[in-house]
Protein backbone atom coordinates (compact mmCIF):
# COMPACT_ATOMS: atom_id res chain seq x y z
CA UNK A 1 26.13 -13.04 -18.70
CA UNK A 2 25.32 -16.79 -17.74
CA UNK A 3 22.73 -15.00 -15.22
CA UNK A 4 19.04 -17.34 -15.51
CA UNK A 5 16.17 -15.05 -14.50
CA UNK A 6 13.29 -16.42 -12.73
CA UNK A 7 9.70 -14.58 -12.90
CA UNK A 8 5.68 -14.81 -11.93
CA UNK A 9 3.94 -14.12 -15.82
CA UNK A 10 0.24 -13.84 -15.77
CA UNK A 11 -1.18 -17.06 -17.27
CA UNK A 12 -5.14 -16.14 -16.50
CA UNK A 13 -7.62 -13.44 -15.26
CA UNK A 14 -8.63 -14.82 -12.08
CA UNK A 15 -12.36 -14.98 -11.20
CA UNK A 16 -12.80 -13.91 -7.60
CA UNK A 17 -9.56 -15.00 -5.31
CA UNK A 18 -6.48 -15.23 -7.55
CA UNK A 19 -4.96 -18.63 -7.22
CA UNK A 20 -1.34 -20.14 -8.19
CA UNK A 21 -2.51 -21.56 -11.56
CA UNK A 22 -3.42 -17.78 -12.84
CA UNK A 23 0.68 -17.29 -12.93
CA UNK A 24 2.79 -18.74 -14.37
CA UNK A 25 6.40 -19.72 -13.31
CA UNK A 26 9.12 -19.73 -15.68
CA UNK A 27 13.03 -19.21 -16.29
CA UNK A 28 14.99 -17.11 -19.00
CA UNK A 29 18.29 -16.24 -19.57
CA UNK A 30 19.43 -12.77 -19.14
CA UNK A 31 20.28 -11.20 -22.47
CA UNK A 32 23.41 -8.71 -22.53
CA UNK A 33 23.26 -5.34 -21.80
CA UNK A 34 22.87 -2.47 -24.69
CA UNK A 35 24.32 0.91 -24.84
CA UNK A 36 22.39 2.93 -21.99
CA UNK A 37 20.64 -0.07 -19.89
CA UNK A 38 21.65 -1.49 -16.62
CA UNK A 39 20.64 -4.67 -14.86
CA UNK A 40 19.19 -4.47 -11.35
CA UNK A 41 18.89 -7.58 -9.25
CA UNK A 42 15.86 -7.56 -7.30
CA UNK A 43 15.97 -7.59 -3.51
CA UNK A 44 12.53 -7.28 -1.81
CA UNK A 45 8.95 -6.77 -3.51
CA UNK A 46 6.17 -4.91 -2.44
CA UNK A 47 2.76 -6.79 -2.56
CA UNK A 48 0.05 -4.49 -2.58
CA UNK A 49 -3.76 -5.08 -3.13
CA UNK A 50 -3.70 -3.00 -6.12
CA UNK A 51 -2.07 -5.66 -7.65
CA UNK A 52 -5.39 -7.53 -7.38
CA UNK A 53 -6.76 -5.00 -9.84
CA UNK A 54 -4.27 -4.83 -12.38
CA UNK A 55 -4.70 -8.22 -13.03
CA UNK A 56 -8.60 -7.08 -14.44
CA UNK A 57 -9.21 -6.69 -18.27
CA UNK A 58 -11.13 -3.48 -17.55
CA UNK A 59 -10.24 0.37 -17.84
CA UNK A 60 -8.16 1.43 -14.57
CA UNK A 61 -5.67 4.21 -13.68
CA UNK A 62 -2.54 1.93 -15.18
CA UNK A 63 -3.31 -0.65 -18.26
CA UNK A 64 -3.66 -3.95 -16.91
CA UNK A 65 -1.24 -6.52 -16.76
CA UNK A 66 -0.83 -8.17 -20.16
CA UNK A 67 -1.14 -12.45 -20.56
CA UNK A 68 2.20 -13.50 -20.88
CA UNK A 69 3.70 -10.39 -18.91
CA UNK A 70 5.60 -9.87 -15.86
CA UNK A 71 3.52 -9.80 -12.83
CA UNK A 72 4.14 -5.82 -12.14
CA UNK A 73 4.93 -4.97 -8.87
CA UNK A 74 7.08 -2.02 -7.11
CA UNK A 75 10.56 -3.46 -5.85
CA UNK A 76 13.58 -2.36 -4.53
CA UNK A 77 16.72 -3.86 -6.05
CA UNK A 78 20.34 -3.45 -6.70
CA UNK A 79 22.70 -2.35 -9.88
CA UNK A 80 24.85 -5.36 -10.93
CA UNK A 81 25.66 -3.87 -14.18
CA UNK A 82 25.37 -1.27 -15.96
CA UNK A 83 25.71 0.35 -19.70
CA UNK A 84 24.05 3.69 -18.30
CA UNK A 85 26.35 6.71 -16.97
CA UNK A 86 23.45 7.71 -14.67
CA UNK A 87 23.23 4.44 -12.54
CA UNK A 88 26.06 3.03 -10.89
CA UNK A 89 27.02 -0.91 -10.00
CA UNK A 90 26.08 -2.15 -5.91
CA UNK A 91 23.62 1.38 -6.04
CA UNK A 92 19.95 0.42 -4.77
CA UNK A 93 17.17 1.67 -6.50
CA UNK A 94 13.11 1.70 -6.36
CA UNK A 95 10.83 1.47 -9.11
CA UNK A 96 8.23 -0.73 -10.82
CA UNK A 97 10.94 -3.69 -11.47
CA UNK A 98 8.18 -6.80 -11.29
CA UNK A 99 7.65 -10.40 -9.56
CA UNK A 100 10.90 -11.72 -10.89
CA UNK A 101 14.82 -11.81 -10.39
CA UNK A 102 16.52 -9.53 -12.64
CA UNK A 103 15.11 -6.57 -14.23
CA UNK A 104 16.74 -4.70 -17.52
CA UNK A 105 15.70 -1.27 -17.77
CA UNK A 106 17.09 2.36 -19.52
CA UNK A 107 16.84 3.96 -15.75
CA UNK A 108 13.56 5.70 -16.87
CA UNK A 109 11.18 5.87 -13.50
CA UNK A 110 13.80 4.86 -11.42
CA UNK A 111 14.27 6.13 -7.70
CA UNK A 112 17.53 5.90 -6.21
CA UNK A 113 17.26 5.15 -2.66
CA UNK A 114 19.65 5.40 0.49
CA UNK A 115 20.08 2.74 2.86
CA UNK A 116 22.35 5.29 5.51
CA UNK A 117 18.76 6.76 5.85
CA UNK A 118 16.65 3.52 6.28
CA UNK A 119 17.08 -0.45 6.42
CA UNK A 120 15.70 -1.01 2.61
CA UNK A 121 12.48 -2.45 3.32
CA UNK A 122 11.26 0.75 4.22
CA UNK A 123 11.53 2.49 1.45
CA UNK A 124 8.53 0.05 0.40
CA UNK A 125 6.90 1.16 3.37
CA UNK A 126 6.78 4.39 5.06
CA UNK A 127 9.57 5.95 2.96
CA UNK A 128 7.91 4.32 -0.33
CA UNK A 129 4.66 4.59 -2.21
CA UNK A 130 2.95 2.73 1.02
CA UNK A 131 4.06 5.88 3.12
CA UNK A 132 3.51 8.22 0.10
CA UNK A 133 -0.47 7.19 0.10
CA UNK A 134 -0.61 7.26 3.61
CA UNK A 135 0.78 11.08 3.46
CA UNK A 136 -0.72 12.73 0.82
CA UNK A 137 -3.81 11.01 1.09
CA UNK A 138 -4.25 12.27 4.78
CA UNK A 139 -2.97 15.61 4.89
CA UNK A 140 -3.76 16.78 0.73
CA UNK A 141 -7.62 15.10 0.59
CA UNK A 142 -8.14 14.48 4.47
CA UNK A 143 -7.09 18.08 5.72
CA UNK A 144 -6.75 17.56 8.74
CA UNK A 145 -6.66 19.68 11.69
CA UNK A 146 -5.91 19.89 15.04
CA UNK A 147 -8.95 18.21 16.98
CA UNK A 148 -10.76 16.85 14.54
CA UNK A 149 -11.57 12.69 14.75
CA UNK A 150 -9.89 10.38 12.06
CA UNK A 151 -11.07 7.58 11.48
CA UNK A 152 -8.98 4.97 9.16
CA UNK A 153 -10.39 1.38 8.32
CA UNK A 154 -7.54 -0.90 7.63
CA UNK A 155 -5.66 0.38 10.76
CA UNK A 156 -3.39 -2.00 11.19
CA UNK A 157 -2.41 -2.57 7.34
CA UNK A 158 0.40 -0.88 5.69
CA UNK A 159 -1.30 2.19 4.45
CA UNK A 160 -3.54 2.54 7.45
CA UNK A 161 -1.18 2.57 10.20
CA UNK A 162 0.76 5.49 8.61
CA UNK A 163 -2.38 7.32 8.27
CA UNK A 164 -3.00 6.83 12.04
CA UNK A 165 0.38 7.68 13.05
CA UNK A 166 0.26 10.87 10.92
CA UNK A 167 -2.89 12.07 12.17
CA UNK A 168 -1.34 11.96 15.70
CA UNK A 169 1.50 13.98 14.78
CA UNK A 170 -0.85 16.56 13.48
CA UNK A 171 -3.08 16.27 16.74
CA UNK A 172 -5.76 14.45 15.87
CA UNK A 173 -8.23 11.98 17.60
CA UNK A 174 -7.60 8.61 16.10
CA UNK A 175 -10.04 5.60 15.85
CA UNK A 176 -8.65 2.22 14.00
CA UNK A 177 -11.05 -0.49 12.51
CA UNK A 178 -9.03 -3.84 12.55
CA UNK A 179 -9.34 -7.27 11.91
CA UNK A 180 -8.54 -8.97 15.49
CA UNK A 181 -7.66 -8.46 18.73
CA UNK A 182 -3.70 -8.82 18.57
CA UNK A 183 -4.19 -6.37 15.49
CA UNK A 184 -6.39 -3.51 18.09
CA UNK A 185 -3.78 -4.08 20.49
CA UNK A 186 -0.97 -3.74 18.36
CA UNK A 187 -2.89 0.23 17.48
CA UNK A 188 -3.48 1.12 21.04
CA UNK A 189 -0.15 0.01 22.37
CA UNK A 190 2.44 0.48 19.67
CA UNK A 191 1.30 2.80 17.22
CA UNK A 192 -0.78 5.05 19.82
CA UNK A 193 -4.25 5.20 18.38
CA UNK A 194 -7.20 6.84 20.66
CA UNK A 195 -9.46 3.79 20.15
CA UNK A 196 -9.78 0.58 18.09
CA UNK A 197 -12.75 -1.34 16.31
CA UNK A 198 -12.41 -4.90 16.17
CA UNK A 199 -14.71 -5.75 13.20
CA UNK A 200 -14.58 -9.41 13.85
CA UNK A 201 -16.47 -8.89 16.94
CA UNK A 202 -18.05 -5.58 17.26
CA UNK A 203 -21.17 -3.90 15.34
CA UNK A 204 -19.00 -1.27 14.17
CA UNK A 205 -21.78 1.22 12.90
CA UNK A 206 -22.24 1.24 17.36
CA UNK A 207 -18.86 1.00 18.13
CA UNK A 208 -18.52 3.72 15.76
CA UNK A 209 -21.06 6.20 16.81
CA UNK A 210 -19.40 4.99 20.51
CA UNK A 211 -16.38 6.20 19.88
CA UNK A 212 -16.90 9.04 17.84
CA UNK A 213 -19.98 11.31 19.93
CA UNK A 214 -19.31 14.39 17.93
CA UNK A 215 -19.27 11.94 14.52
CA UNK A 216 -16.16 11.81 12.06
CA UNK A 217 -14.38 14.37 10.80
CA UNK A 218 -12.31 12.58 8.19
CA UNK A 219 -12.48 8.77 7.12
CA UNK A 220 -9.62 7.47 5.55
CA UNK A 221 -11.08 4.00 3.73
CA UNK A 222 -8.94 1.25 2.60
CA UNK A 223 -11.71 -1.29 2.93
CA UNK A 224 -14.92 -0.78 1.38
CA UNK A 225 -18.27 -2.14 1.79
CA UNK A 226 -19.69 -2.59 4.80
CA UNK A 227 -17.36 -0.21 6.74
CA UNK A 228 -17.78 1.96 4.19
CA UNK A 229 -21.15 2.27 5.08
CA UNK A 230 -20.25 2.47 9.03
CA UNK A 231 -18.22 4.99 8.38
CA UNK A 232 -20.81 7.57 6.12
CA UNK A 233 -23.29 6.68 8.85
CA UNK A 234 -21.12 8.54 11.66
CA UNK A 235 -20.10 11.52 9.93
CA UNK A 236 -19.25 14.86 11.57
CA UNK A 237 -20.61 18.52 9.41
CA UNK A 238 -18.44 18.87 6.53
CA UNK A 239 -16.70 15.34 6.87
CA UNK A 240 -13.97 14.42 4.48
CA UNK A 241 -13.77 10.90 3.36
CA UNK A 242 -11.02 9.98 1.54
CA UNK A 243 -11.09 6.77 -0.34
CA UNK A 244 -7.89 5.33 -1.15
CA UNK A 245 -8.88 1.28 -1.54
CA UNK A 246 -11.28 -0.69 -1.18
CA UNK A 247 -9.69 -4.56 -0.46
CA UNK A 248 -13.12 -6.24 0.60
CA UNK A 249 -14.29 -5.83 -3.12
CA UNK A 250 -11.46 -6.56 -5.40
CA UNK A 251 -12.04 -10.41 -5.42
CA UNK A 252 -15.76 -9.65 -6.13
CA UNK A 253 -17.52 -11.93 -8.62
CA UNK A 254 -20.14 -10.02 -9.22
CA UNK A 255 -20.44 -5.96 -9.15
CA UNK A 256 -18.14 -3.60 -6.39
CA UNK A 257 -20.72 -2.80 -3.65
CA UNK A 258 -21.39 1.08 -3.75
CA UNK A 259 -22.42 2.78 -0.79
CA UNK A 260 -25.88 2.78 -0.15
CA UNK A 261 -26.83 5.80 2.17
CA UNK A 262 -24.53 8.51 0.20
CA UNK A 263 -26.99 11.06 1.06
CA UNK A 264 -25.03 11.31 4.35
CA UNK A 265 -23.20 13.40 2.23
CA UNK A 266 -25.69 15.86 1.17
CA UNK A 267 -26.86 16.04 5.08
CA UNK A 268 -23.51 16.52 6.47
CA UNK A 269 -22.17 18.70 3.46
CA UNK A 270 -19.33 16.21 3.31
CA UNK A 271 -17.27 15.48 0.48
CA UNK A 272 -15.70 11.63 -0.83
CA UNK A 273 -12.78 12.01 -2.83
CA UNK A 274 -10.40 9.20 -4.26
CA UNK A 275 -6.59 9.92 -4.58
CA UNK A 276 -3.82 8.19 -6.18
CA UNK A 277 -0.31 8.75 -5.01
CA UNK A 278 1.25 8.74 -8.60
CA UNK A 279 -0.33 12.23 -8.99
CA UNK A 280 2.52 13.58 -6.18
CA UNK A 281 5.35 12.00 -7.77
CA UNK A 282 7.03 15.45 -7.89
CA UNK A 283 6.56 15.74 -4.63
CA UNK A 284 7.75 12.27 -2.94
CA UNK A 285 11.10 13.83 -1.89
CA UNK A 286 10.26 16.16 0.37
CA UNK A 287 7.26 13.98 1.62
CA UNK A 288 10.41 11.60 2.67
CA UNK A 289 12.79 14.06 3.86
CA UNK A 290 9.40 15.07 6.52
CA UNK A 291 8.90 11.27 7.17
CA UNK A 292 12.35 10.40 7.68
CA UNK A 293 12.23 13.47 10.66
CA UNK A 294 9.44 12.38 12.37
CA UNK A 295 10.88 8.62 12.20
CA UNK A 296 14.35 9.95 13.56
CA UNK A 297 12.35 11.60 16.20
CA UNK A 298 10.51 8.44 17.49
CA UNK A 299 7.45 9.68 15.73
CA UNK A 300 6.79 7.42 13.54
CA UNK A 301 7.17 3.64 13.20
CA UNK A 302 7.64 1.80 9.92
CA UNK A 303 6.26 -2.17 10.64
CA UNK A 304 7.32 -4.73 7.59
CA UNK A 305 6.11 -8.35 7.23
CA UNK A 306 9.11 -9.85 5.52
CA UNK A 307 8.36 -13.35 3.10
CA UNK A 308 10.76 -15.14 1.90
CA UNK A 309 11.09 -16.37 -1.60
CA UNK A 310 10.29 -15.70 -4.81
CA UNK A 311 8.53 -18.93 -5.14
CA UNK A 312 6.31 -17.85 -2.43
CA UNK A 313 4.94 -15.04 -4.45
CA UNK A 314 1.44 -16.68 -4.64
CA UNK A 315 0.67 -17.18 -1.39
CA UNK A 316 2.16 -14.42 -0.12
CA UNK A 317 0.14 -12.07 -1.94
CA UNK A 318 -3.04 -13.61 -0.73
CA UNK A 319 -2.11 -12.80 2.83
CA UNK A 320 -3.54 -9.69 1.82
CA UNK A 321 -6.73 -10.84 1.05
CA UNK A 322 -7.02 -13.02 4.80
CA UNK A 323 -6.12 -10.63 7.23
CA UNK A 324 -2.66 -11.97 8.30
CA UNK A 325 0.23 -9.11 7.93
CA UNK A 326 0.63 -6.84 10.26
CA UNK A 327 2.42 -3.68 8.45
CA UNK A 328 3.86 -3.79 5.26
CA UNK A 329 3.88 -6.85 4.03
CA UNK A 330 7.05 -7.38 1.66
CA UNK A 331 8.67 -10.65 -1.03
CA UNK A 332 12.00 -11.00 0.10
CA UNK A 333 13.89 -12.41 -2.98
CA UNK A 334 17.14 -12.22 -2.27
CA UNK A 335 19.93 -10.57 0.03
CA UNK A 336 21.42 -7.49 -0.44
């Protein structure tokens, strides 16, 4: 094809914060097509801190990333050729295509997705497995219902901000914890959040039990830790605390920090449950055909933090780690 293929390989298992030496960046040719693959260029990458984790030699929901593998990542790219009746050339696709410039696959996982609906990038937002977590993680674990108080830590992230957004559409209360002023403001003034918790500044176990009088009826946790702890200290009879991640622990040294007063569950009869949005994979369509109302109806705003380069991959993915996107934050590797 005379195509060269660059890609991110995983050289090391990092201790603590990944840095640029635990990848490793190389160059291949890409090999010719057989009978019933295609070749998709990739456009934009997702970076996600569950990334973080599969780059751990330890028992997880997905095996971890092999030494001397593709960096695995969920992508969105394009069909430049194709040996595979099913997938037509200049089509876009979704799937788990990795931190690299061409992908060969058989089609197997593959999501086809629509631009007339969206601009691509989010379909690795809202419309993707960002928005999918956000969705079923809220209204299948969280339950909410009208009234009650969410609270989501994260808020201003990529998964949190949906959350928020969804519990106002179902007529919830809605308290953010964020990292930063600019970051509370952007949840009161864009996305329409009741309150926000700047953690930088505020004791949030107060600002918590502040802003929540009648305690927390469901706590969506992305973070972890400390809030973690805020959080289980505030909770409303029969709280539901969902935990979906738990970013202030996956560059841990030593072991995750558990929560320590978990008998708030026992007093308030509440239940923590963890979900993992590749157990509604039969149900992502009409998850997106709901999304992709309430966005058309001003609902609902998608937010992506575009990088470019594939080069950049390293440094973008620690952005994560820091506190700096706002939204989704997305590898831009080439234009489509």
């Amino acid at each position: 094809m005379g195509l060269v293929n660059h890609k991110f390989t995983l050289a090391a298992r990092p201790m603590g914060l990944p840095k640029r030496t635990d990848w490793s960046y190389t160059e291949e040719s890409v090999r010719e097509l057989a009978e019933g693959e295609l070749l998709i260029k990739v456009l934009l990458i997702s970076l996600d801190p569950a990334m973080r984790g599969w780059m751990n030699e330890s028992r997880s929901y997905v095996p971890p990333v092999g030494i001397g593998e593709v960096m695995r990542a969920l992508a969105i790219g394009q069909v430049v050729a194709s040996r595979n009746p099913r997938f037509e050339v200049n089509k876009y696709v979704s799937g788990t295509l990795g931190v690299q410039e061409y992908f060969i696959t058989d089609g197997k996982a593959l999501m086809e997705v629509d631009p007339r609906i969206a601009p691509l990038p989010v379909f690795l937002s809202t419309l993707g497995m960002t928005g999918m977590t956000a969705y079923f993680g809220l209204l299948d674990t969280g339950r909410p219902e009208p009234g009650d108080t969410v609270v989501v830590s994260a808020a201003a992230g990529a998964v949190g901000a949906v959350v928020g957004q969804i519990a106002k559409i179902k007529g919830c209360r809605v308290v953010g914890i964020a990292g930063g002023a600019s970051k509370c403001h952007y949840l009161l003034a864009d996305l329409g959040f009741d309150t926000a918790i700047d953690y930088k500044s505020e004791d949030v176990t107060a600002a918590l039990r502040k802003s929540c009088p009648t305690g927390i009826n469901i706590y969506f946790d992305n973070v972890g830790g400390d809030i973690l702890e805020a959080g289980l200290a505030n909770l409303a009879r029969g709280a539901r605390i969902v935990i979906c991640g738990a970013i202030s622990q996956y560059n841990n040294t030593g072991p995750v920090q558990g929560p320590r007063n978990y008998l708030s569950l026992l007093v308030n009869r509440a239940t923590m449950k963890g979900m993992l949005v590749f157990d509604y994979m039969d149900r992502y369509k009409d998850a997106i055909r709901e999304m992709a109302g309430w966005m058309a109806a001003g609902k609902l705003k998608s937010r992506e933090d575009i990088i470019e380069g594939l080069s950049s991959f390293p440094d973008a993915l620690l952005q994560l780690f820091k506190g700096e996107n706002f939204g989704k934050l997305i590898l831009k590797v080439a234009e489509h």
